[in-house]
PDB file of N, CA and C in Angstrom:
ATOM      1  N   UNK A   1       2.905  -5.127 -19.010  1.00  0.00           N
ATOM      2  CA  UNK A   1       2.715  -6.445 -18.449  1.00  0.00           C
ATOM      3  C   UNK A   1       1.984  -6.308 -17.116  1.00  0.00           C
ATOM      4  N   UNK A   2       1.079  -6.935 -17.039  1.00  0.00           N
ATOM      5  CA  UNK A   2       0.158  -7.236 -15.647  1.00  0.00           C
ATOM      6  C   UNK A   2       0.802  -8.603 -14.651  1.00  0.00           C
ATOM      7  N   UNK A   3       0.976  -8.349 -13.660  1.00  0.00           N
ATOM      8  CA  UNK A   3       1.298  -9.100 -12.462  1.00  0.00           C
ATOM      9  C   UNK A   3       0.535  -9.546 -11.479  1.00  0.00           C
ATOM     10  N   UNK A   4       0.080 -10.551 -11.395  1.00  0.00           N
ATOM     11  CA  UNK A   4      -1.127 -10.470  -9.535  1.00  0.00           C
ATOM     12  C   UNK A   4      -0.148 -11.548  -8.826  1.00  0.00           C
ATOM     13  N   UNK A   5      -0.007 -10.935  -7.829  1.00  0.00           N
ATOM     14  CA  UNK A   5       0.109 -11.878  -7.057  1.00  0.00           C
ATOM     15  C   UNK A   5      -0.342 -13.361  -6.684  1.00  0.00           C
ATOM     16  N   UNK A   6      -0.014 -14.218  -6.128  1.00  0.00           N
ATOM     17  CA  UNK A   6      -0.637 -15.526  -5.753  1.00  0.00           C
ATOM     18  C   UNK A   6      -0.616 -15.554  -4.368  1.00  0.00           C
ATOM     19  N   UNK A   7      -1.920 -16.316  -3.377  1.00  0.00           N
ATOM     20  CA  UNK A   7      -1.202 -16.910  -1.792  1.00  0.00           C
ATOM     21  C   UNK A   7      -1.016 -15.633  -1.082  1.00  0.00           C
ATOM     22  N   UNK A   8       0.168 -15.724  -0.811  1.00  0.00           N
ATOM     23  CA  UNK A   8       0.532 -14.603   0.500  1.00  0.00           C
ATOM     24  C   UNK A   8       1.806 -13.635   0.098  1.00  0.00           C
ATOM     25  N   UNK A   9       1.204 -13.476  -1.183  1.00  0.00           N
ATOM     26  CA  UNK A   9       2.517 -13.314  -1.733  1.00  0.00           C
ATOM     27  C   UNK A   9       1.846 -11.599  -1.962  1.00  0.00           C
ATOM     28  N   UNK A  10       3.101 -10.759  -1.843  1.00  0.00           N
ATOM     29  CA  UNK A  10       2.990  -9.051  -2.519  1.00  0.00           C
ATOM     30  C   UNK A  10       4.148  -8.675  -3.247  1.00  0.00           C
ATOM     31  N   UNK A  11       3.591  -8.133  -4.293  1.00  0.00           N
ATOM     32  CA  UNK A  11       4.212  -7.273  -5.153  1.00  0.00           C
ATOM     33  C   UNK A  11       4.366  -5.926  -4.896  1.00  0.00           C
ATOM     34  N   UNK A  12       5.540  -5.612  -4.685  1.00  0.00           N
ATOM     35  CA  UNK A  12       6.156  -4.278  -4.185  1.00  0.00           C
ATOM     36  C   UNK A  12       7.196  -3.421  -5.257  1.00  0.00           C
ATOM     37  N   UNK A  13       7.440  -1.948  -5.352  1.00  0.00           N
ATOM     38  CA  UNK A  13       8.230  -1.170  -6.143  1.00  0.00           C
ATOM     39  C   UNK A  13       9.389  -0.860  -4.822  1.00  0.00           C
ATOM     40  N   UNK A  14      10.431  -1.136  -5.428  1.00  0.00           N
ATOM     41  CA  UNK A  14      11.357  -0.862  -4.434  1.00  0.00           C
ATOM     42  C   UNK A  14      11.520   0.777  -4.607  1.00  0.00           C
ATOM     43  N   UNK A  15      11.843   1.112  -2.773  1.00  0.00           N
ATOM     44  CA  UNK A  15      12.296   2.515  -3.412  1.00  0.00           C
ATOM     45  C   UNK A  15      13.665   3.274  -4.084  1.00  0.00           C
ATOM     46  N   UNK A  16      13.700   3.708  -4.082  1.00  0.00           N
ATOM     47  CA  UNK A  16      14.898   4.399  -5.300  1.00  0.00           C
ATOM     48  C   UNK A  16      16.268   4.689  -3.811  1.00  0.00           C
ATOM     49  N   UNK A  17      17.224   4.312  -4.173  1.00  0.00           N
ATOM     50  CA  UNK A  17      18.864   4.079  -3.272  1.00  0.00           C
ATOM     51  C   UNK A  17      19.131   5.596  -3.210  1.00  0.00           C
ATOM     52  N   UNK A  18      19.420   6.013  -2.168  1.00  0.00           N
ATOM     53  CA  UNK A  18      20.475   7.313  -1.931  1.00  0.00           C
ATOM     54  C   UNK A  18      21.422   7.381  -2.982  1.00  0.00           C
ATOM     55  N   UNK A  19      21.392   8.647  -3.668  1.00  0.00           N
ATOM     56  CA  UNK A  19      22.414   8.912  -4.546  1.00  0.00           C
ATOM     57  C   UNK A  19      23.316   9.848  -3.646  1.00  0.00           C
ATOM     58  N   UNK A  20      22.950  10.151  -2.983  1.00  0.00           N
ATOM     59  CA  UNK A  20      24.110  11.630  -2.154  1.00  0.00           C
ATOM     60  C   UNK A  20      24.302  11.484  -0.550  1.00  0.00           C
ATOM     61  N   UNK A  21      25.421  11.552  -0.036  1.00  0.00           N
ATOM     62  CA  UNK A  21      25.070  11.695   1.629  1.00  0.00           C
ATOM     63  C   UNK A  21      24.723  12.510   2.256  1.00  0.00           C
ATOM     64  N   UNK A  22      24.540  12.634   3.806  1.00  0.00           N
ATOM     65  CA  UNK A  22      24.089  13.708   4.412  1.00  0.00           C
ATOM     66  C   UNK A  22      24.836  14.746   4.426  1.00  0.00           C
ATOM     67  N   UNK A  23      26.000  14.561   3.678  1.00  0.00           N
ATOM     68  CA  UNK A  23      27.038  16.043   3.590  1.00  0.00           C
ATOM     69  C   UNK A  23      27.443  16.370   2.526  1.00  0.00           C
ATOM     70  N   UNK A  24      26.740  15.694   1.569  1.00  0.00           N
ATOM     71  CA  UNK A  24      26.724  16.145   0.025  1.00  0.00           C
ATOM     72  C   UNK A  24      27.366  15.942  -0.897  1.00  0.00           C
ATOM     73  N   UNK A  25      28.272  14.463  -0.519  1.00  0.00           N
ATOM     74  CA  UNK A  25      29.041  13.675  -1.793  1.00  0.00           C
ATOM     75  C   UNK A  25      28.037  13.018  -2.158  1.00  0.00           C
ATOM     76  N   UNK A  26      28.317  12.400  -3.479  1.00  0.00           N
ATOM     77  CA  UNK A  26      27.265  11.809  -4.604  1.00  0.00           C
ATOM     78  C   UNK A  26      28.249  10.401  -4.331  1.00  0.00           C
ATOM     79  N   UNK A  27      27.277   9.316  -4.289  1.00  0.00           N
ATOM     80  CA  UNK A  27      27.403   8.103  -4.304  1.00  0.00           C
ATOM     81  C   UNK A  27      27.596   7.294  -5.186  1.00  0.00           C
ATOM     82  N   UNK A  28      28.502   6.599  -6.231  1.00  0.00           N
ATOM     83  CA  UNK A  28      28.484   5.980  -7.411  1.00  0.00           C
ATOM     84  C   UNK A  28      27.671   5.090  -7.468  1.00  0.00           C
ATOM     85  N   UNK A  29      26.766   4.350  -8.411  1.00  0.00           N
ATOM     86  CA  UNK A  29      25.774   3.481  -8.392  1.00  0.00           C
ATOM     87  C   UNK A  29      26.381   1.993  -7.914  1.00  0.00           C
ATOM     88  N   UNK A  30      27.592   1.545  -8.422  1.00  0.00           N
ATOM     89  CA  UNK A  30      28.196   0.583  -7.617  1.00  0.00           C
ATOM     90  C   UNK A  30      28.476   0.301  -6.290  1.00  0.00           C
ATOM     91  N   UNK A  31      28.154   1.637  -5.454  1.00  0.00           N
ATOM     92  CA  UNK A  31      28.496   1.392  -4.218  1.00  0.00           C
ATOM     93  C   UNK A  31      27.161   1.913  -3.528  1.00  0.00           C
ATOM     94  N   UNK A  32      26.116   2.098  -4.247  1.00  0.00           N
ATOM     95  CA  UNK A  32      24.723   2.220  -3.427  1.00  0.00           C
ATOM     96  C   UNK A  32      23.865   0.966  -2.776  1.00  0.00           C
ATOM     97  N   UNK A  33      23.727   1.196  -1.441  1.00  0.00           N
ATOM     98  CA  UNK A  33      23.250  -0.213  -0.420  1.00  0.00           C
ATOM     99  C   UNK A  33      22.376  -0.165  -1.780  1.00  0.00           C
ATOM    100  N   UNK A  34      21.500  -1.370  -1.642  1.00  0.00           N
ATOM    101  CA  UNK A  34      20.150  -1.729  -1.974  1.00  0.00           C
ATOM    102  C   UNK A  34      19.030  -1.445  -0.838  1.00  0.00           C
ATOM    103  N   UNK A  35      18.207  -0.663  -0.958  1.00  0.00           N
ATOM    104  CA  UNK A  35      17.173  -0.443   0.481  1.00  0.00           C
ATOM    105  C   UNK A  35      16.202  -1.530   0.310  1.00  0.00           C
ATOM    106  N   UNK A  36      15.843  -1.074   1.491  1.00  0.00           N
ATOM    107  CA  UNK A  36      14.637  -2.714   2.469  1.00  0.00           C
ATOM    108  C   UNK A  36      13.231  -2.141   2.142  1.00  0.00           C
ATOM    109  N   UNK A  37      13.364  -1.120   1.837  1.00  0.00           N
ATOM    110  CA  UNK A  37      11.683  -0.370   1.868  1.00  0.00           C
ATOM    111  C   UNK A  37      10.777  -0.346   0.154  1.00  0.00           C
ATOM    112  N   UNK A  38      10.308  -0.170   0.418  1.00  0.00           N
ATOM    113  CA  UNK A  38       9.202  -0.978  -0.800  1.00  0.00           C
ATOM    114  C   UNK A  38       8.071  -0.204  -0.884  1.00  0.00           C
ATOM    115  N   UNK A  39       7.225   0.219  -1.746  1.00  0.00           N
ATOM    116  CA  UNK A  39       5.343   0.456  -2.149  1.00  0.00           C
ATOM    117  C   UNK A  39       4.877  -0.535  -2.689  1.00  0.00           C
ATOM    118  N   UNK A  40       3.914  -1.031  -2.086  1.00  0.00           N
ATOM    119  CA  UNK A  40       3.061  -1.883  -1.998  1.00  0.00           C
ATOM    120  C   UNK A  40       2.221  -1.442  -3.191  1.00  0.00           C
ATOM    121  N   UNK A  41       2.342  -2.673  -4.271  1.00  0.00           N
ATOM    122  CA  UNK A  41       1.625  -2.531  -6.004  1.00  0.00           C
ATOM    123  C   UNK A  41       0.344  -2.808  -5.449  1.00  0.00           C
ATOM    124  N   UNK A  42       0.801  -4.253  -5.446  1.00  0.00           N
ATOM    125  CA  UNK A  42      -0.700  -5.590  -5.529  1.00  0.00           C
ATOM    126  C   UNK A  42      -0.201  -6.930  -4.707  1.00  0.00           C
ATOM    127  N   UNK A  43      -1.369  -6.997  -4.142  1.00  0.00           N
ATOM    128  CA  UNK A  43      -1.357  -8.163  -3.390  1.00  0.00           C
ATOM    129  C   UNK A  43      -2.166  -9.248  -3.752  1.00  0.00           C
ATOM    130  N   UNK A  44      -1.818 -10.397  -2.776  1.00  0.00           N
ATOM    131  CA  UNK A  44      -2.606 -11.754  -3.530  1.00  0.00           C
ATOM    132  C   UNK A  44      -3.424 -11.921  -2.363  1.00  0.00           C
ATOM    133  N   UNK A  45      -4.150 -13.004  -2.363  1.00  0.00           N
ATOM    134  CA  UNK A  45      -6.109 -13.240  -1.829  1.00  0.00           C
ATOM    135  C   UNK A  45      -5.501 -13.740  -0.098  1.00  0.00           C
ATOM    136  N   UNK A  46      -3.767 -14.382   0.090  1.00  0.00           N
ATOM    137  CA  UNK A  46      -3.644 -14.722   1.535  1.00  0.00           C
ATOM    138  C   UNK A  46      -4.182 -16.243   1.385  1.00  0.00           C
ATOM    139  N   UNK A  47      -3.687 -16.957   2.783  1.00  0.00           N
ATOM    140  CA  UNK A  47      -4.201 -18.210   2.506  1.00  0.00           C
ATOM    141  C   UNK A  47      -4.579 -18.316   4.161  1.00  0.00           C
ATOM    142  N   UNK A  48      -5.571 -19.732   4.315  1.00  0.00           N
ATOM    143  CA  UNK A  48      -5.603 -19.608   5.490  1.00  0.00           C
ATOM    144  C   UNK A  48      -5.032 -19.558   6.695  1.00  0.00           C
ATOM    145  N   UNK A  49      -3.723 -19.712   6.553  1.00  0.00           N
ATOM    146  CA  UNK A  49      -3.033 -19.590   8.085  1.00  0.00           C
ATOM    147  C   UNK A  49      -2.273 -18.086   7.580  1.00  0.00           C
ATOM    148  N   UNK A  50      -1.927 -17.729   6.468  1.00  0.00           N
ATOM    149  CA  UNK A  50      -1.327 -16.233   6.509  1.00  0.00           C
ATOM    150  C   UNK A  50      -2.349 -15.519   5.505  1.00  0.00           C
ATOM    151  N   UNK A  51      -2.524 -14.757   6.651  1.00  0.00           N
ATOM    152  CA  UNK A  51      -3.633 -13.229   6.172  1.00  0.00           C
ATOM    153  C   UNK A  51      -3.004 -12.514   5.577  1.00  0.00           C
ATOM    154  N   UNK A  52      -3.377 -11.585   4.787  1.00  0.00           N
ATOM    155  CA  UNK A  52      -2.500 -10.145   4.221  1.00  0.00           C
ATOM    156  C   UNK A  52      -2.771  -9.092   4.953  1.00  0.00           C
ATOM    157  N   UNK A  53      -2.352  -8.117   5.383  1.00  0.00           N
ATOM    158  CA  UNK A  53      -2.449  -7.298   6.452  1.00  0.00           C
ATOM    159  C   UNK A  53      -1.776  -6.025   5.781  1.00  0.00           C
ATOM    160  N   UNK A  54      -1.396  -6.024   3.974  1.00  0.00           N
ATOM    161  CA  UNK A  54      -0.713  -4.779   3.570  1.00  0.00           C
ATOM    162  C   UNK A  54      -1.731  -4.616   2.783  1.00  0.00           C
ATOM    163  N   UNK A  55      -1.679  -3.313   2.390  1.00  0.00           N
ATOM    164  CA  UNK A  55      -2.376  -2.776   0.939  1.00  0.00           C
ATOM    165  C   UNK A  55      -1.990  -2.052   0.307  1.00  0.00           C
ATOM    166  N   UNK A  56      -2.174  -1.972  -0.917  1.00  0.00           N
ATOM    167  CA  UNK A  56      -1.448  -0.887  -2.236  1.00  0.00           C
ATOM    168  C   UNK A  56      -1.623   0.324  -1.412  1.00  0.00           C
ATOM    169  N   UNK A  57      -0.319   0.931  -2.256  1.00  0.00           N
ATOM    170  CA  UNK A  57      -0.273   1.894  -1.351  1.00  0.00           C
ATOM    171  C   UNK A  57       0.656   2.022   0.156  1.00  0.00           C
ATOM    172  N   UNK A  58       0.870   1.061   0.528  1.00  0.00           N
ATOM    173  CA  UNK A  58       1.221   1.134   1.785  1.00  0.00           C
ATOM    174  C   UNK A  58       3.294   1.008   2.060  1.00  0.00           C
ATOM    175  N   UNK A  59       3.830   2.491   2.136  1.00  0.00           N
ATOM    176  CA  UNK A  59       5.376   1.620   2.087  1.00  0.00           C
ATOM    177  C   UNK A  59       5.769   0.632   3.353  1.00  0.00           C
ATOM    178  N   UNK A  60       6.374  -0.231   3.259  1.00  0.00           N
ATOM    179  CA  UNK A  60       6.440  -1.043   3.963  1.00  0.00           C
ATOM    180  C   UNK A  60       8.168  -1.202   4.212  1.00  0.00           C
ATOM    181  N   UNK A  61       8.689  -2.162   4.942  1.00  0.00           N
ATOM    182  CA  UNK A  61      10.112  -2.341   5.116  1.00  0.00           C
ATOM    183  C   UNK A  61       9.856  -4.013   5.107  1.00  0.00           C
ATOM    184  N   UNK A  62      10.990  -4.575   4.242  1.00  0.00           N
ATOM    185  CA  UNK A  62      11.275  -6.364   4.333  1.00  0.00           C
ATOM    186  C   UNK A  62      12.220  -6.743   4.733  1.00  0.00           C
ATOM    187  N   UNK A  63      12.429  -7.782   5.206  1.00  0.00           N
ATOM    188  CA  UNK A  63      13.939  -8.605   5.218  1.00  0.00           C
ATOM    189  C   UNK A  63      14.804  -8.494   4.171  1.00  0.00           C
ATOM    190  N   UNK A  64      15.952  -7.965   4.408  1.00  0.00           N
ATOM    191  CA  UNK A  64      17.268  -8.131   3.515  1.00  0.00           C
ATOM    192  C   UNK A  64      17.064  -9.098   1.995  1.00  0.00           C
ATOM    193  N   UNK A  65      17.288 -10.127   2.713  1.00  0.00           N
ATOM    194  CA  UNK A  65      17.446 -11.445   1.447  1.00  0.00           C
ATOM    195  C   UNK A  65      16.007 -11.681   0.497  1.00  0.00           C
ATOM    196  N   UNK A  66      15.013 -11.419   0.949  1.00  0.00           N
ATOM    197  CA  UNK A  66      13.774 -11.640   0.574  1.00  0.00           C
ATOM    198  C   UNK A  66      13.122 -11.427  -0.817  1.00  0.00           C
ATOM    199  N   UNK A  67      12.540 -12.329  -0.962  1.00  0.00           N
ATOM    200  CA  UNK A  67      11.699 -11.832  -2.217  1.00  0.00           C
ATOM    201  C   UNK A  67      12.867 -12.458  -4.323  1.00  0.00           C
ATOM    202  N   UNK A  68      11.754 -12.207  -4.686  1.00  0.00           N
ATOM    203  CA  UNK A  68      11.969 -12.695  -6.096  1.00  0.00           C
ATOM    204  C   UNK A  68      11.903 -11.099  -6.887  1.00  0.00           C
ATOM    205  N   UNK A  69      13.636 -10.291  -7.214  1.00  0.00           N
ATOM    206  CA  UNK A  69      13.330  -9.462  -8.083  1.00  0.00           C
ATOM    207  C   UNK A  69      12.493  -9.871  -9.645  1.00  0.00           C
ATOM    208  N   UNK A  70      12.208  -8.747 -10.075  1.00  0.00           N
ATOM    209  CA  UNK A  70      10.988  -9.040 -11.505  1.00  0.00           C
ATOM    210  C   UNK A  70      11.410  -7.351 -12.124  1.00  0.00           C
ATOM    211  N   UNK A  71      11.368  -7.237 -13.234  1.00  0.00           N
ATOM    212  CA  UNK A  71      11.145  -6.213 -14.136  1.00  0.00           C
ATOM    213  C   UNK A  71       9.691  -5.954 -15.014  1.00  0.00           C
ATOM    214  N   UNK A  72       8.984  -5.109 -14.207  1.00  0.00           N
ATOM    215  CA  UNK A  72       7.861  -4.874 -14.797  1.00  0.00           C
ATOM    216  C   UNK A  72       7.961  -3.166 -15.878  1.00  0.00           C
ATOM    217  N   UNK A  73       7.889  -3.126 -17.460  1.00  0.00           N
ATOM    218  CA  UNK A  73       7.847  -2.346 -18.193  1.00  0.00           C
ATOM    219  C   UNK A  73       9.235  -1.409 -17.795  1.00  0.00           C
ATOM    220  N   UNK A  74      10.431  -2.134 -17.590  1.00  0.00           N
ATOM    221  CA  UNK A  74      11.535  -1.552 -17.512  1.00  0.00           C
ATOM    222  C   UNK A  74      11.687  -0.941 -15.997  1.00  0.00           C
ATOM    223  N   UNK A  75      11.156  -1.374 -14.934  1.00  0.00           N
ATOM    224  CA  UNK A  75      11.353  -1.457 -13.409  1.00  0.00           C
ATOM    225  C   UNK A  75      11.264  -1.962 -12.461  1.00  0.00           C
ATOM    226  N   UNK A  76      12.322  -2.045 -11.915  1.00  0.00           N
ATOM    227  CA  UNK A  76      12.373  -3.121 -10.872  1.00  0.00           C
ATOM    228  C   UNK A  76      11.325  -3.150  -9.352  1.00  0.00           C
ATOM    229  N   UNK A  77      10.772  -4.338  -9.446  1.00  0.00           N
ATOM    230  CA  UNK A  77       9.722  -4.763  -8.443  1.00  0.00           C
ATOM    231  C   UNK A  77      10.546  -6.051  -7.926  1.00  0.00           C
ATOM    232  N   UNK A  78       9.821  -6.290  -6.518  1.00  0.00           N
ATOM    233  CA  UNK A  78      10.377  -7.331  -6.062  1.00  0.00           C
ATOM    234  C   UNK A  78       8.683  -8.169  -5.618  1.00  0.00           C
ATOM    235  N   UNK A  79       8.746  -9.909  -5.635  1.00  0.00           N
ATOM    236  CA  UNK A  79       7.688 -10.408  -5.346  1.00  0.00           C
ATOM    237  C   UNK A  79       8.085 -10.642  -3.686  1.00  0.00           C
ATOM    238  N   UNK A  80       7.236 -10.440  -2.961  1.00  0.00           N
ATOM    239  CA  UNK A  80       7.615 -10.814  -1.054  1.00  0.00           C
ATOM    240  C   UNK A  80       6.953 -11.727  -0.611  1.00  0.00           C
ATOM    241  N   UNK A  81       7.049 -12.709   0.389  1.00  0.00           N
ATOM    242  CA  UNK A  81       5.913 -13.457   1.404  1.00  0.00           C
ATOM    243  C   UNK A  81       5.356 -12.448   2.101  1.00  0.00           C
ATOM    244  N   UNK A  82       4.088 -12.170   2.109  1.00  0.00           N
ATOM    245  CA  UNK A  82       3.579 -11.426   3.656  1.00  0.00           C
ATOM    246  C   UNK A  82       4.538 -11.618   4.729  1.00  0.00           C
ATOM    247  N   UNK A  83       5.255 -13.196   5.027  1.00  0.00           N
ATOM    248  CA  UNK A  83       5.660 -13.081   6.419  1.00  0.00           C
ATOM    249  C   UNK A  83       7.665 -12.585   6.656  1.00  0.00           C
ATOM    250  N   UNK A  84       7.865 -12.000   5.104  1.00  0.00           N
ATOM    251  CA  UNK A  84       9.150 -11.611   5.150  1.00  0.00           C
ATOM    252  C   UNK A  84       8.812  -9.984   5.495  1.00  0.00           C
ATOM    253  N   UNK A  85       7.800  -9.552   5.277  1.00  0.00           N
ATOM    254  CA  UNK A  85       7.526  -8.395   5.464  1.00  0.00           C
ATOM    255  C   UNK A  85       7.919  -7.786   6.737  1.00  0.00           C
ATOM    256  N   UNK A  86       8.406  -6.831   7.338  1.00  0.00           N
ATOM    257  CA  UNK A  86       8.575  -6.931   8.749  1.00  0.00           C
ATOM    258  C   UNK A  86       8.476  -5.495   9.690  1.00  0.00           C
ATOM    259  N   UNK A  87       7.678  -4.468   8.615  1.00  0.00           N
ATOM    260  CA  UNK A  87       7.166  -3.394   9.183  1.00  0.00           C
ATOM    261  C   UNK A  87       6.520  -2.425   8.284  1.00  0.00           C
ATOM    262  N   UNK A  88       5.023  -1.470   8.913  1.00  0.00           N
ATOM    263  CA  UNK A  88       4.343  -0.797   7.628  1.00  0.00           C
ATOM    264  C   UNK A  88       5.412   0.435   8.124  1.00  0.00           C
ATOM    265  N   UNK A  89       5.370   1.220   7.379  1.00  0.00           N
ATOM    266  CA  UNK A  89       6.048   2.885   7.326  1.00  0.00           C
ATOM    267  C   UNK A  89       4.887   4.022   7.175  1.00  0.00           C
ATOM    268  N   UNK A  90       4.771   4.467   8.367  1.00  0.00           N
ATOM    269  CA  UNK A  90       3.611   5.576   8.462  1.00  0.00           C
ATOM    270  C   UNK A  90       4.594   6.817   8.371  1.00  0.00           C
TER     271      UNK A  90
END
């Protein structure tokens, strides 16, 4: 299935949750946070008062609540506003 974005809108792959801690217990999947950080799929064209300022490729960090999960070919993507977006990750 193909996805494009619309507006100011990006399509992102979330990244994959800590399975283990920093001291080497394994985390059950029920009790793994959900992370904020994301790869940037595809983006949409922006509108005139919000620019797009990400690009494929780019991991990024969002707001908590944000975004419309989606299952693309059995994985989870989330759709974002550009302006929930709220930092690139170099």
């Amino acid at each position: 299935m193909k996805v494009k974005p619309l507006a100011d809108r990006v399509l992102v792959k979330n990244d994959a949750a800590e399975t283990k801690t920093a001291s080497g217990l394994f985390i059950p999947e029920a009790a793994q946070e959900k992370t904020q950080t994301a790869v940037v799929v595809d983006v949409g064209p922006g509108t005139d008062e919000e620019k797009i300022t990400v690009k494929a490729g780019d991991r990024i960090m969002y707001d908590k609540y944000a975004g419309t999960q989606i299952k693309i070919d059995g994985v989870d993507h989330l759709i974002v506003r550009m302006s929930d977006i709220i930092a690139v990750i170099e």
